[in-house]
Protein backbone atom coordinates (compact mmCIF):
# COMPACT_ATOMS: atom_id res chain seq x y z
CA UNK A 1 9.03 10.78 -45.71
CA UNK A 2 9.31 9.35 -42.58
CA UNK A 3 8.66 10.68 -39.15
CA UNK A 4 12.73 10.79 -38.38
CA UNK A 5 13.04 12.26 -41.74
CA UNK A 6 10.47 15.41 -41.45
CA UNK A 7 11.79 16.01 -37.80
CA UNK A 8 15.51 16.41 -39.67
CA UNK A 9 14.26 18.28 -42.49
CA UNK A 10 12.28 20.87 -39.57
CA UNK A 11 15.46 21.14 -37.08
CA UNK A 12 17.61 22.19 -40.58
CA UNK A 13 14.98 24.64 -41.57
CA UNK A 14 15.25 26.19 -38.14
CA UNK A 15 19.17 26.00 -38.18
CA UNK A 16 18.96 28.04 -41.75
CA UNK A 17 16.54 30.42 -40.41
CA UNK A 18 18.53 31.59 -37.22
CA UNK A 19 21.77 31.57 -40.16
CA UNK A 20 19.44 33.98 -42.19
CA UNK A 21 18.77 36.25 -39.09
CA UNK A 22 22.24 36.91 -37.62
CA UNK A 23 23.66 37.83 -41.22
CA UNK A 24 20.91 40.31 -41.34
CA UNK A 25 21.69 41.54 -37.99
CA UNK A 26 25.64 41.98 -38.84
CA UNK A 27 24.71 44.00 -42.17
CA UNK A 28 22.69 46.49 -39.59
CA UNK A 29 25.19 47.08 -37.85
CA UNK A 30 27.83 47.35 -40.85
CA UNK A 31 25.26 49.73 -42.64
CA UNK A 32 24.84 52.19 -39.24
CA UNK A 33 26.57 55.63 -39.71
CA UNK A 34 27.94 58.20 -36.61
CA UNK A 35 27.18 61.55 -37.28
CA UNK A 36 30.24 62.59 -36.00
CA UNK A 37 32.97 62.63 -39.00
CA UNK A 38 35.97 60.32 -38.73
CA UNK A 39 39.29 60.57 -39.65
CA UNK A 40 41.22 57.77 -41.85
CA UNK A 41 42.69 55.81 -39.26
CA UNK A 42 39.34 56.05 -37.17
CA UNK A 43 37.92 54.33 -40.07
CA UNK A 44 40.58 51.86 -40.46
CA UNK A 45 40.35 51.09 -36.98
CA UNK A 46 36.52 50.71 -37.46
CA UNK A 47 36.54 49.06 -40.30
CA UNK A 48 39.00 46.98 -38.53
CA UNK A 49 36.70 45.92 -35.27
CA UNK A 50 33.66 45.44 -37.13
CA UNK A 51 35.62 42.75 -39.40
CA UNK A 52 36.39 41.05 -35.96
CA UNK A 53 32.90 41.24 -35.03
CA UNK A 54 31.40 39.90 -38.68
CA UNK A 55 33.64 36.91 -38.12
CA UNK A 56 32.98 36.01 -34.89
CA UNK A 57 30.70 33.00 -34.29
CA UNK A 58 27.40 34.27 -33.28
CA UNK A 59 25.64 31.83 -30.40
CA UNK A 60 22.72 31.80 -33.32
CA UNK A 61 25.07 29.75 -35.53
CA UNK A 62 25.94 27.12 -32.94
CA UNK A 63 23.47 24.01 -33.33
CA UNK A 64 22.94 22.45 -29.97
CA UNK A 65 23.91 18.45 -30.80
CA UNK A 66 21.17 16.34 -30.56
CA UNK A 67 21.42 13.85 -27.53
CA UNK A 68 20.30 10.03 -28.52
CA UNK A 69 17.73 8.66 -26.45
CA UNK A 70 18.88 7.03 -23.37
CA UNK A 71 16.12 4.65 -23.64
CA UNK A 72 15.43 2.06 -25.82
CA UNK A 73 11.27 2.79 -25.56
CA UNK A 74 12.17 6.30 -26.56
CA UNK A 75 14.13 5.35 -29.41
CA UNK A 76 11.72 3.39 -30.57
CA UNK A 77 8.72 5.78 -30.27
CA UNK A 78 11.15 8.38 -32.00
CA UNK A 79 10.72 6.06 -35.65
CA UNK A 80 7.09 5.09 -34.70
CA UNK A 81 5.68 5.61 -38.95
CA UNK A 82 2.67 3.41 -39.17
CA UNK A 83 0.64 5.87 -37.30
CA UNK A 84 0.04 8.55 -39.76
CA UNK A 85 -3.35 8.82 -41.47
CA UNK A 86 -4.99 6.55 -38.75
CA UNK A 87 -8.04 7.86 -37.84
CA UNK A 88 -10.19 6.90 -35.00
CA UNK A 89 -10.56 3.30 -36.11
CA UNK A 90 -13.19 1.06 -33.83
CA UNK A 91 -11.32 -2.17 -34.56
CA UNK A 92 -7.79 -0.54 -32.79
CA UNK A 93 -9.98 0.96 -30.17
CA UNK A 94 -10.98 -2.36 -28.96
CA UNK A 95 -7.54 -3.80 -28.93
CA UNK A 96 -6.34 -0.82 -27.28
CA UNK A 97 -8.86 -0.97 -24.28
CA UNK A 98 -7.87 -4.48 -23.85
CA UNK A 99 -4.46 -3.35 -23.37
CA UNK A 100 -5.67 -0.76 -20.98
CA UNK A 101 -7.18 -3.16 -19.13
CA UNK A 102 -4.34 -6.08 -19.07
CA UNK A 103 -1.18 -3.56 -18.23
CA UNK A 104 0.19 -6.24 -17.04
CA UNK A 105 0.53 -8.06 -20.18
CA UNK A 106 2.73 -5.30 -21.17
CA UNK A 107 4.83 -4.63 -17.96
CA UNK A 108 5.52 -8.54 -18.38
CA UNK A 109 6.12 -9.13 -22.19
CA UNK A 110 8.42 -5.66 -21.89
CA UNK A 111 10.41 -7.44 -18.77
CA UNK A 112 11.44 -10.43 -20.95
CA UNK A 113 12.14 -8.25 -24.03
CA UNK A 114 14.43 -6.23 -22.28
CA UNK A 115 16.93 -8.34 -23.77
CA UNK A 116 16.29 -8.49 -26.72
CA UNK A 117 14.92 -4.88 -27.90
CA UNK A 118 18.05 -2.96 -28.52
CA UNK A 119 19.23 -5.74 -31.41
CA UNK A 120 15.52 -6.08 -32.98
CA UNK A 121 15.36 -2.09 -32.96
CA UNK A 122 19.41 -1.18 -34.43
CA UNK A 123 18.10 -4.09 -37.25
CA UNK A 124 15.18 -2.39 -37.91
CA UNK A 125 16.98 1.06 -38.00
CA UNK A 126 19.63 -0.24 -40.23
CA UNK A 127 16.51 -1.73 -42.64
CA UNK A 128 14.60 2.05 -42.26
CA UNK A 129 12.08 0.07 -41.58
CA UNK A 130 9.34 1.06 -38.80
CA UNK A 131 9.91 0.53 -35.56
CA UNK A 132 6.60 -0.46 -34.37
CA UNK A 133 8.06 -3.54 -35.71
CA UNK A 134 9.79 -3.93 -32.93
CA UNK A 135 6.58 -4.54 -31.32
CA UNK A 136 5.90 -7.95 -33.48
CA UNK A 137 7.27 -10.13 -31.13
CA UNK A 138 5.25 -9.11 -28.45
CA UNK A 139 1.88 -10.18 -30.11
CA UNK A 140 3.49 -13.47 -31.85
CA UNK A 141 5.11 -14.81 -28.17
CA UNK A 142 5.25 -11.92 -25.74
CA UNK A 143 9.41 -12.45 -26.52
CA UNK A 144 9.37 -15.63 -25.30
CA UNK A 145 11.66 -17.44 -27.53
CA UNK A 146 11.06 -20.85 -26.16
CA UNK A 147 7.19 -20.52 -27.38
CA UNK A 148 5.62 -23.32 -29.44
CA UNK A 149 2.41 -23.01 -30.54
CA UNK A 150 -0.20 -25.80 -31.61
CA UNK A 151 0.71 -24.90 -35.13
CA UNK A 152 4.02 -26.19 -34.22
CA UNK A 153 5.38 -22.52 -34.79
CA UNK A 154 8.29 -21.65 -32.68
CA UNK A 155 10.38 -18.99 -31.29
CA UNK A 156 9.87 -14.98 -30.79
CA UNK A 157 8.94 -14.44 -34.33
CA UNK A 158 7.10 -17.90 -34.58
CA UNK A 159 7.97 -19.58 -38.00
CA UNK A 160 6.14 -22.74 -38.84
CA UNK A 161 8.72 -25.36 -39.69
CA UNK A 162 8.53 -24.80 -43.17
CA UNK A 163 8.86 -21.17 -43.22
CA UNK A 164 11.52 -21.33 -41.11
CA UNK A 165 13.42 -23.65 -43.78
CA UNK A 166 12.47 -21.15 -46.81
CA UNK A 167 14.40 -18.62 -44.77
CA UNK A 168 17.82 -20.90 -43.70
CA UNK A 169 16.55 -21.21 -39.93
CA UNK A 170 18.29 -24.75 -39.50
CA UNK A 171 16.06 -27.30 -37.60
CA UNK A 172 17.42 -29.87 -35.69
CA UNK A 173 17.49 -32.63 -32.84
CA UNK A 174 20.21 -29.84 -31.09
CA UNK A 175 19.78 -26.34 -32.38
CA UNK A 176 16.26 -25.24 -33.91
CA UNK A 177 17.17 -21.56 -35.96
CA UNK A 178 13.77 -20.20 -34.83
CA UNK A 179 14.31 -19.88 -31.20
CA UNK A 180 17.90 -18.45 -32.42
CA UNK A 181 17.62 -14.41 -31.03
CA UNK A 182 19.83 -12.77 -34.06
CA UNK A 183 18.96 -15.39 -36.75
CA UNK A 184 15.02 -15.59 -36.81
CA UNK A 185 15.19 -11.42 -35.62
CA UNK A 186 16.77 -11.29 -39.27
CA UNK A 187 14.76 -13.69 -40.89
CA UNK A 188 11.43 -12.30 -39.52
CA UNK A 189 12.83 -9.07 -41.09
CA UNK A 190 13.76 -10.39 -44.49
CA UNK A 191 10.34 -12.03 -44.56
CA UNK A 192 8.75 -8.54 -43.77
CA UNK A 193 10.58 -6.74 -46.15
CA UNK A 194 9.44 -9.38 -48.77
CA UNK A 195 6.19 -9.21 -48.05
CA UNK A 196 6.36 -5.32 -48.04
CA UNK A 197 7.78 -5.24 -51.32
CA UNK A 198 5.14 -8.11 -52.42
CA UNK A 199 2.28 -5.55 -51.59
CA UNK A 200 3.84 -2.21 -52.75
CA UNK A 201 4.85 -0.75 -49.99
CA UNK A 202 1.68 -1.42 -47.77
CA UNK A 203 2.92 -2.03 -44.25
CA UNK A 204 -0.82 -2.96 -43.08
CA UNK A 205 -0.61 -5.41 -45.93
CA UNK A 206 2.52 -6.87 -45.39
CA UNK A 207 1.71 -7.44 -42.15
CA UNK A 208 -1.49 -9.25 -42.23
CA UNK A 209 0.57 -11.55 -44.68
CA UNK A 210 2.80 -12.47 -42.36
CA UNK A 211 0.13 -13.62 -40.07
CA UNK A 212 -2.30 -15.17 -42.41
CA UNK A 213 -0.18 -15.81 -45.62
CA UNK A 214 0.56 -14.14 -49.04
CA UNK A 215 -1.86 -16.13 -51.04
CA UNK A 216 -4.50 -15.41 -48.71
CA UNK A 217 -4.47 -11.67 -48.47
CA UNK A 218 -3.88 -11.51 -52.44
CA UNK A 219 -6.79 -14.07 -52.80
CA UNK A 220 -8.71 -11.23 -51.06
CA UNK A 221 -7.48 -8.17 -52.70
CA UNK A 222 -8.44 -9.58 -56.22
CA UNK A 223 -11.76 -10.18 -55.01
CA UNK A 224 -12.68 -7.21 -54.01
CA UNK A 225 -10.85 -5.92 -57.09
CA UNK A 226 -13.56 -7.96 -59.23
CA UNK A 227 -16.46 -6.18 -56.69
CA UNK A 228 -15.02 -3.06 -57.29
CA UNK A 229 -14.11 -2.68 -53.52
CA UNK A 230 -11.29 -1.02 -51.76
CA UNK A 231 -8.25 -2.91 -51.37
CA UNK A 232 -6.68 -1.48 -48.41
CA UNK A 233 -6.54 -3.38 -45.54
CA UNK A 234 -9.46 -2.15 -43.81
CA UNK A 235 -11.55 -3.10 -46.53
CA UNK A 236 -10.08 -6.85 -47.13
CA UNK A 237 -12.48 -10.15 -45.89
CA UNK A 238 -9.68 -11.61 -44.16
CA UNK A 239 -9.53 -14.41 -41.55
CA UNK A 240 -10.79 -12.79 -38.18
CA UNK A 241 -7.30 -13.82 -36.58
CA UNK A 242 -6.02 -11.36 -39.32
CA UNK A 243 -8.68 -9.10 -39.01
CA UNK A 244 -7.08 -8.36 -35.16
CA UNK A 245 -3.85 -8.92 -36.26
CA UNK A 246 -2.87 -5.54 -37.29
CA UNK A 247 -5.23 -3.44 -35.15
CA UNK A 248 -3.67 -5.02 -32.43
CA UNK A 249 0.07 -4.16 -33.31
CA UNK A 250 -1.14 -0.38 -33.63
CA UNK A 251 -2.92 -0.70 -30.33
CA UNK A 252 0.31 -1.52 -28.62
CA UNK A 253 1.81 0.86 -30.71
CA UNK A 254 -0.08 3.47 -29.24
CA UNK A 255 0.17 2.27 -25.85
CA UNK A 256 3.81 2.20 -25.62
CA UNK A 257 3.64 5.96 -27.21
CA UNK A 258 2.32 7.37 -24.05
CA UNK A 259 2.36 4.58 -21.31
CA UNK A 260 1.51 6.86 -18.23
CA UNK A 261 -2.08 7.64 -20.44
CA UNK A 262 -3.24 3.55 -19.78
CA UNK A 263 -1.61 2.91 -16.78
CA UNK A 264 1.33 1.33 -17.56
CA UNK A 265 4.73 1.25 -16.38
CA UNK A 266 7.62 0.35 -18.47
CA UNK A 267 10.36 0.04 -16.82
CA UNK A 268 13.75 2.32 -18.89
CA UNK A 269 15.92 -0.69 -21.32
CA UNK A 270 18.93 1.04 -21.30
CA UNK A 271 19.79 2.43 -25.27
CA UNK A 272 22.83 0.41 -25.50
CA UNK A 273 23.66 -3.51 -26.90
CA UNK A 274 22.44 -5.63 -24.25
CA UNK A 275 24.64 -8.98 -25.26
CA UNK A 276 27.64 -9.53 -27.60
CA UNK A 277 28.92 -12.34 -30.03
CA UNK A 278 31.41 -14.49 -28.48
CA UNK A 279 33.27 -16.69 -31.07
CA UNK A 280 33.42 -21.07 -29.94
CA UNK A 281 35.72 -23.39 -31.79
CA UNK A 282 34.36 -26.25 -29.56
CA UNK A 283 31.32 -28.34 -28.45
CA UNK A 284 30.49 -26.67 -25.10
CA UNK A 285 27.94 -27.23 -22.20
CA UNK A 286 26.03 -24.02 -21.66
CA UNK A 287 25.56 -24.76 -18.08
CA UNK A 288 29.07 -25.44 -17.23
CA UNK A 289 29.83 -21.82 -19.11
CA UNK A 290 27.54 -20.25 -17.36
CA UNK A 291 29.59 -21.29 -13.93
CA UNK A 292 32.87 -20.52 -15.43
CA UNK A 293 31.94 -16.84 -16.57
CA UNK A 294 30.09 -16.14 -13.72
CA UNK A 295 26.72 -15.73 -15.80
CA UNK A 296 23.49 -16.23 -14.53
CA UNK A 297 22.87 -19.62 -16.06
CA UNK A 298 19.17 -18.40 -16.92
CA UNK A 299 20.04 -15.30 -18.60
CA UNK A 300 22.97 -17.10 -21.02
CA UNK A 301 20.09 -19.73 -21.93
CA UNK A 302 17.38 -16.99 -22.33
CA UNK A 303 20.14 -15.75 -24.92
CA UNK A 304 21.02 -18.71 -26.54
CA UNK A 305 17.46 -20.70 -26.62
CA UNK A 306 18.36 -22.66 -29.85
CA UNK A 307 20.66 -25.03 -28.24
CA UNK A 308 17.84 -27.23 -27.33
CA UNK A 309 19.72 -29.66 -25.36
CA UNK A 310 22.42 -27.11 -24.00
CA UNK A 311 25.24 -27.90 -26.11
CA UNK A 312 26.52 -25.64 -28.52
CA UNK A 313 26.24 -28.28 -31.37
CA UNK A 314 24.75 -27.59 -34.79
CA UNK A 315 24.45 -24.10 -34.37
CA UNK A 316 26.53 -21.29 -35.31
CA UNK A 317 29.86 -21.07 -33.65
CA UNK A 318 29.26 -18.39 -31.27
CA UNK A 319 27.16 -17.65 -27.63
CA UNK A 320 25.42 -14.94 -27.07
CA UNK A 321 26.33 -13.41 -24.19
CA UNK A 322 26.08 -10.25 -21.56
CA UNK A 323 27.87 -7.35 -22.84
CA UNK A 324 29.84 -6.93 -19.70
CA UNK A 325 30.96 -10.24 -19.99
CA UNK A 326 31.65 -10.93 -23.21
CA UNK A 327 34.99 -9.98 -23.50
CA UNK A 328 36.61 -11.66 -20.59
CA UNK A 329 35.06 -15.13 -21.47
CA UNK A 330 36.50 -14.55 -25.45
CA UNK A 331 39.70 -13.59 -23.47
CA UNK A 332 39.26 -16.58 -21.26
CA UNK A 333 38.50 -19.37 -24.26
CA UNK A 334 41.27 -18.10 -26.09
CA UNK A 335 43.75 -18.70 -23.56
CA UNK A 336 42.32 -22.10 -22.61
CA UNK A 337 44.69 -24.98 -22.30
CA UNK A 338 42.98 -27.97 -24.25
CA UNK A 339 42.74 -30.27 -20.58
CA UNK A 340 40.55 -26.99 -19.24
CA UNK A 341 39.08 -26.75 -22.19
CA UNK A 342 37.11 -30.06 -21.54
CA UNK A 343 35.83 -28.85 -18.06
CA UNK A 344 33.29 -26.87 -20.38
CA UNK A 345 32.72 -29.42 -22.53
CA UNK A 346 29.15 -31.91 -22.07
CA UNK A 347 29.33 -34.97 -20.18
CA UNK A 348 30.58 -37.69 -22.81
CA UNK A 349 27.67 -40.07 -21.74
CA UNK A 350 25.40 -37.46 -21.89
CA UNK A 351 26.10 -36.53 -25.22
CA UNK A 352 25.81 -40.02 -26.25
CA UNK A 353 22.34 -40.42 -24.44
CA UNK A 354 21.47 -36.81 -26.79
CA UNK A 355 22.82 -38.39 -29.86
CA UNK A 356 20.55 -41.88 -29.31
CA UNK A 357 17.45 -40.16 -28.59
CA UNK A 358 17.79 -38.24 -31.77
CA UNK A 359 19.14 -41.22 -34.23
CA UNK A 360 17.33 -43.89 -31.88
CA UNK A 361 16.79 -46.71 -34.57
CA UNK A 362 13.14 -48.28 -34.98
CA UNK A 363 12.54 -51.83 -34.75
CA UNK A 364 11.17 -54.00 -36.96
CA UNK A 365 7.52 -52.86 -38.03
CA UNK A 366 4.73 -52.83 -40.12
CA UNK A 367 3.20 -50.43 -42.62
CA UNK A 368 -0.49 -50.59 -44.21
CA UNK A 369 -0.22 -49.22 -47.82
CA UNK A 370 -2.77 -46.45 -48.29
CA UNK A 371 -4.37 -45.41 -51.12
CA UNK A 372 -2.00 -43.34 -53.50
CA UNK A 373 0.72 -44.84 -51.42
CA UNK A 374 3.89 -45.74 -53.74
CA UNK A 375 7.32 -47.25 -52.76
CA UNK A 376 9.46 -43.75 -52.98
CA UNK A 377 6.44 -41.64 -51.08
CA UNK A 378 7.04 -44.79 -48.21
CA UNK A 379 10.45 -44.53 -48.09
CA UNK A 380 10.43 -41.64 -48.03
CA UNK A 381 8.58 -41.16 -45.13
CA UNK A 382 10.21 -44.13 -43.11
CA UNK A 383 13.90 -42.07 -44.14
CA UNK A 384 14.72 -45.97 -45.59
CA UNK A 385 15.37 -46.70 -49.17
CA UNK A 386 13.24 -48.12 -51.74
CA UNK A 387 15.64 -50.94 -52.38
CA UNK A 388 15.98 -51.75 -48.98
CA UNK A 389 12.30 -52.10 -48.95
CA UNK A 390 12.20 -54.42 -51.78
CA UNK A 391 14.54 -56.60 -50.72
CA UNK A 392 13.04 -57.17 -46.96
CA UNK A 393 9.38 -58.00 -48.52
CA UNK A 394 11.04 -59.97 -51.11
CA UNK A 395 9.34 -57.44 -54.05
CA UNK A 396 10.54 -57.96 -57.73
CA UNK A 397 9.19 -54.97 -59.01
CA UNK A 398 7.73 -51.25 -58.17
CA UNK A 399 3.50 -51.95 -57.64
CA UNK A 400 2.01 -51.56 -54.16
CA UNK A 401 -1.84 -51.93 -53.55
CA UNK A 402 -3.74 -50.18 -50.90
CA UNK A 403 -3.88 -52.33 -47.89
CA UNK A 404 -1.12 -54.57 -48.64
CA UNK A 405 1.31 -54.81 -45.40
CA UNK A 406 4.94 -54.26 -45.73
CA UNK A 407 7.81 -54.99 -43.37
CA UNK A 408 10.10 -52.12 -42.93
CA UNK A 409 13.41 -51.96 -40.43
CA UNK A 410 15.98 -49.36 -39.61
CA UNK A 411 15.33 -45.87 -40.51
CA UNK A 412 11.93 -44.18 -38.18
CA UNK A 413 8.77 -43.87 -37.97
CA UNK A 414 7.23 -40.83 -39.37
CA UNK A 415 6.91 -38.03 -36.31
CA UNK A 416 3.59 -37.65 -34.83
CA UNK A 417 3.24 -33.93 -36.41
CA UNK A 418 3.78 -36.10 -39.78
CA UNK A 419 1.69 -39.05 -38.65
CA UNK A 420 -1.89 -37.26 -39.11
CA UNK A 421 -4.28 -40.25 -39.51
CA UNK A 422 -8.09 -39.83 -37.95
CA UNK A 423 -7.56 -43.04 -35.80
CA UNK A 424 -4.75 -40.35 -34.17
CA UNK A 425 -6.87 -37.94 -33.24
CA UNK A 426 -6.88 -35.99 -36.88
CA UNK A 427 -9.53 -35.26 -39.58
CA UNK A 428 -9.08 -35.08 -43.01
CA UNK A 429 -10.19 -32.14 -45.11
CA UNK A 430 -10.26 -31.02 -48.56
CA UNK A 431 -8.90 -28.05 -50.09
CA UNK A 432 -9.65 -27.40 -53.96
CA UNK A 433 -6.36 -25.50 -55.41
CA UNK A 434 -6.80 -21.86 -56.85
CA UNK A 435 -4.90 -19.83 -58.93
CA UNK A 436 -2.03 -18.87 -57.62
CA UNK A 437 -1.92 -21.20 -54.88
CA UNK A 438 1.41 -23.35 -54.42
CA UNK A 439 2.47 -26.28 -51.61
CA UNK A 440 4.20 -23.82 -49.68
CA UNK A 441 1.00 -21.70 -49.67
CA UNK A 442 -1.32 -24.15 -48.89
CA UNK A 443 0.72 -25.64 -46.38
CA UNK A 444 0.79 -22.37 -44.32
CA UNK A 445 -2.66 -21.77 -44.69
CA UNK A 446 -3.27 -24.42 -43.10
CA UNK A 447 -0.15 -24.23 -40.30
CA UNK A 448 1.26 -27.94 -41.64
CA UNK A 449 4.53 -28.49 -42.80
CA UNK A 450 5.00 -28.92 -46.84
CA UNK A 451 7.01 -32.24 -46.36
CA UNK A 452 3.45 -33.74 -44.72
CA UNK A 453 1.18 -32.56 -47.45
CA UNK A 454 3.67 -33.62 -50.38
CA UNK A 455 3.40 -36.85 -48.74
CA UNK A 456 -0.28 -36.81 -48.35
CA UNK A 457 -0.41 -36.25 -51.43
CA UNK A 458 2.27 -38.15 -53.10
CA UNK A 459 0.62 -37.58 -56.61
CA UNK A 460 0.15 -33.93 -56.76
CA UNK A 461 3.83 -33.13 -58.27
CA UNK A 462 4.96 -29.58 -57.18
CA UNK A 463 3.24 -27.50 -60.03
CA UNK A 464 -0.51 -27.55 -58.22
CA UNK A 465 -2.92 -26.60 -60.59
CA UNK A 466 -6.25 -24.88 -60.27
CA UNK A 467 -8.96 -26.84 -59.47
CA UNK A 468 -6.87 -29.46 -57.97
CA UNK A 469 -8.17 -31.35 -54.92
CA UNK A 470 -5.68 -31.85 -51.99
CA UNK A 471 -5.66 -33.65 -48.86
CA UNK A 472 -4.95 -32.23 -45.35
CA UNK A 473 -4.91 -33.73 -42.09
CA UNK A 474 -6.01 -31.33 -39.23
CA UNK A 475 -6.35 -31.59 -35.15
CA UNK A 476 -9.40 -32.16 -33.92
């Protein structure tokens, strides 16, 4: 049962008990005789008045309405539920007095969140799901949705590339669905609630696969299954990235429970929807919005950081926007004649320049065949076609050799995450496949995208199977 759950059940229990005690009360007084004999119509007439007093309402009966928290950090400590049966743990104590000591960190990451926290928490609520969840985003980025990591993971909730795919966060040269506030908020939580499922209900579980990956945590729970070990989290030999991972969430946790305890201030978020929805039927320039509406042109991109180059293209048709604008620019669009309409619209040239830079065409290159190499892994790659590439090298059938050199043209050049040769600063390792592994799982393990290790490893075919060497290309 959950904590809002047992505080329900208690304030009912106390409602039924105060019921229990006034009905008693009434039947005294109904049961009390006068000595004094009375006549028939003194009875009638008493029988009469206490009738009116039986039915009416007894201040015992009234249930004072509960009053909803008028701040968002209340709210959230109200469905706190990962705390129970946490005893003094050494590994959250550590994390804790870190926190202690950077308040800070806190003060800051709670700042930039303040826009964010009422949506992630109503989610959550709407999920039942804990909300020291709400809390995730301040140990992936510190809500910074414009964070990138060196594992090429972006946005608040920071999904690798792939991951972000598997769960319909679109990724392009415009609009990248992981810096998206309301789309990766609900993909972070569909992932969770996977996960949670995945491990039977084991929050602590769930959560260190989200940091360190599904196969990884069930690689360790079946080995210390085998040892005859506890398999709760506590007990697991997990990455020591992982090992923090969860201590640290509960730290925070515990923190933002009683903030005045560690010297921290966090400033009220008011309990109320911070930004609104605002429906777009047209390609606009988030700066020249911003002047329109009269938002802060800082704040509308801080809620809206998926546009990467500032036009609304690619994304979904809608802007997030400041509640207590919201409606007057959906007012304002609406009534838009189409020659104003293209005041808001980008700069034609600069659109164009945004278009090139994405679709920019390569010139004519070269391209070393590697070992393993074959015609559709290089095409592939180079986003050209195998019969293009026949025809410029002037090949009559399918065979390629290691080291021969083809001519390509058109298409591009693989990116330089995809590019991950040791002459380019990378090292190759090997990973032997286990049971239960798969490319997705591998590829997270090792924070590359899927695409890269299929082609690294053109040969592997998507059923891996155990015992299976791979390779992977990793920074320095």
């Amino acid at each position: 049962m959950s904590s809002r759950s047992r505080r329900t059940s208690h304030s009912v229990a106390l409602t039924r008990l105060a019921q229990i005690s006034a009905l008693a009360l009434a039947a005294t007084l109904v049961g009390c005789q006068s000595t004094r004999q009375l006549d028939e119509s003194d009875s009638v007439r008493a029988h009469n008045y206490q009738a009116r007093i039986k039915h009416k309402p007894s201040p015992l009966l009234v249930k004072p309405a509960e009053q909803a928290p008028q701040d968002v950090w209340e709210r959230m400590r109200q469905g706190f539920a990962l705390q129970d049966n946490i005893d003094v743990n050494p590994r959250i104590e550590q994390q804790r007095l870190w926190f202690a000591s950077n308040p800070s960190f806190i003060e800051s990451a709670g700042e930039r969140g303040s826009l964010y926290l009422h949506y992630i928490v109503e989610r959550l609520e709407e999920r039942d799901m804990p909300l020291e969840l709400a809390l995730l985003p301040a140990i992936e980025s510190a809500y910074n949705p414009m964070a990138y990591s060196r594992a090429h993971a972006a946005g608040m909730w920071q999904f690798i590339p792939s991951t972000g795919r598997h769960f319909n966060l679109r990724q392009t040269n415009f609009y990248d669905g992981r810096r998206d506030v309301t789309a990766s908020t609900n993909a972070a939580l569909d992932y969770l609630s996977r996960l949670h499922d995945m491990f039977n209900g084991d929050w602590l579980l769930a959560l260190a696969a989200y940091n360190a990956g599904e196969g990884t945590v069930s690689r360790a729970i079946e080995r210390n299954e085998r040892l005859g070990l506890p398999t709760d989290y506590w007990n697991l030999p997990l990455p020591q990235e992982t090992r923090d991972y969860v201590p640290k969430l509960l730290a925070l946790s515990q923190v933002v429970l009683t903030p005045e305890a560690y010297g921290v201030n966090l400033n009220p978020i008011a309990n109320e929807p911070y930004f609104e929805a605002v429906a777009i039927n047209d390609r606009l320039d988030l700066s020249r919005v911003a002047a329109f509406a009269n938002i802060d042109e800082d704040e509308l991109i801080q809620l809206n950081p998926a546009f990467k180059k500032r036009m609304t293209v690619d994304g979904p048709q809608q802007l997030l926007v400041p509640t207590a604008k919201a409606q007057l620019l959906s007012d304002s669009l609406s009534n838009l004649k189409p020659e104003q309409l293209v005041s808001l619209q980008p700069n034609k040239a600069v659109f164009a320049r945004a278009v090139a830079e994405g679709k920019a065409p390569v010139a004519a290159r070269s391209y070393r065949v590697k070992r393993g190499d074959n015609l559709g892994s290089i095409a592939k790659a180079n986003r050209v076609s195998v019969k293009d590439i026949k025809r410029w090298n002037r090949l009559s059938g399918n065979s390629v050799r290691a080291g021969q050199v083809l001519a390509l043209r058109g298409g591009s050049a693989p990116s330089a995450a995809g590019n991950r040769v040791a002459a380019s600063g990378q090292r190759s390792t090997q990973y032997k496949v286990r049971k239960g592994d798969s490319l997705y799982l591998v590829a997270k393990r090792f924070n590359v995208e899927m695409k890269h290790l299929k082609r690294w490893n053109p040969r592997s075919g998507h059923a891996l199977k155990p015992g299976q060497t791979l390779t992977v290309y990793l920074s320095h």
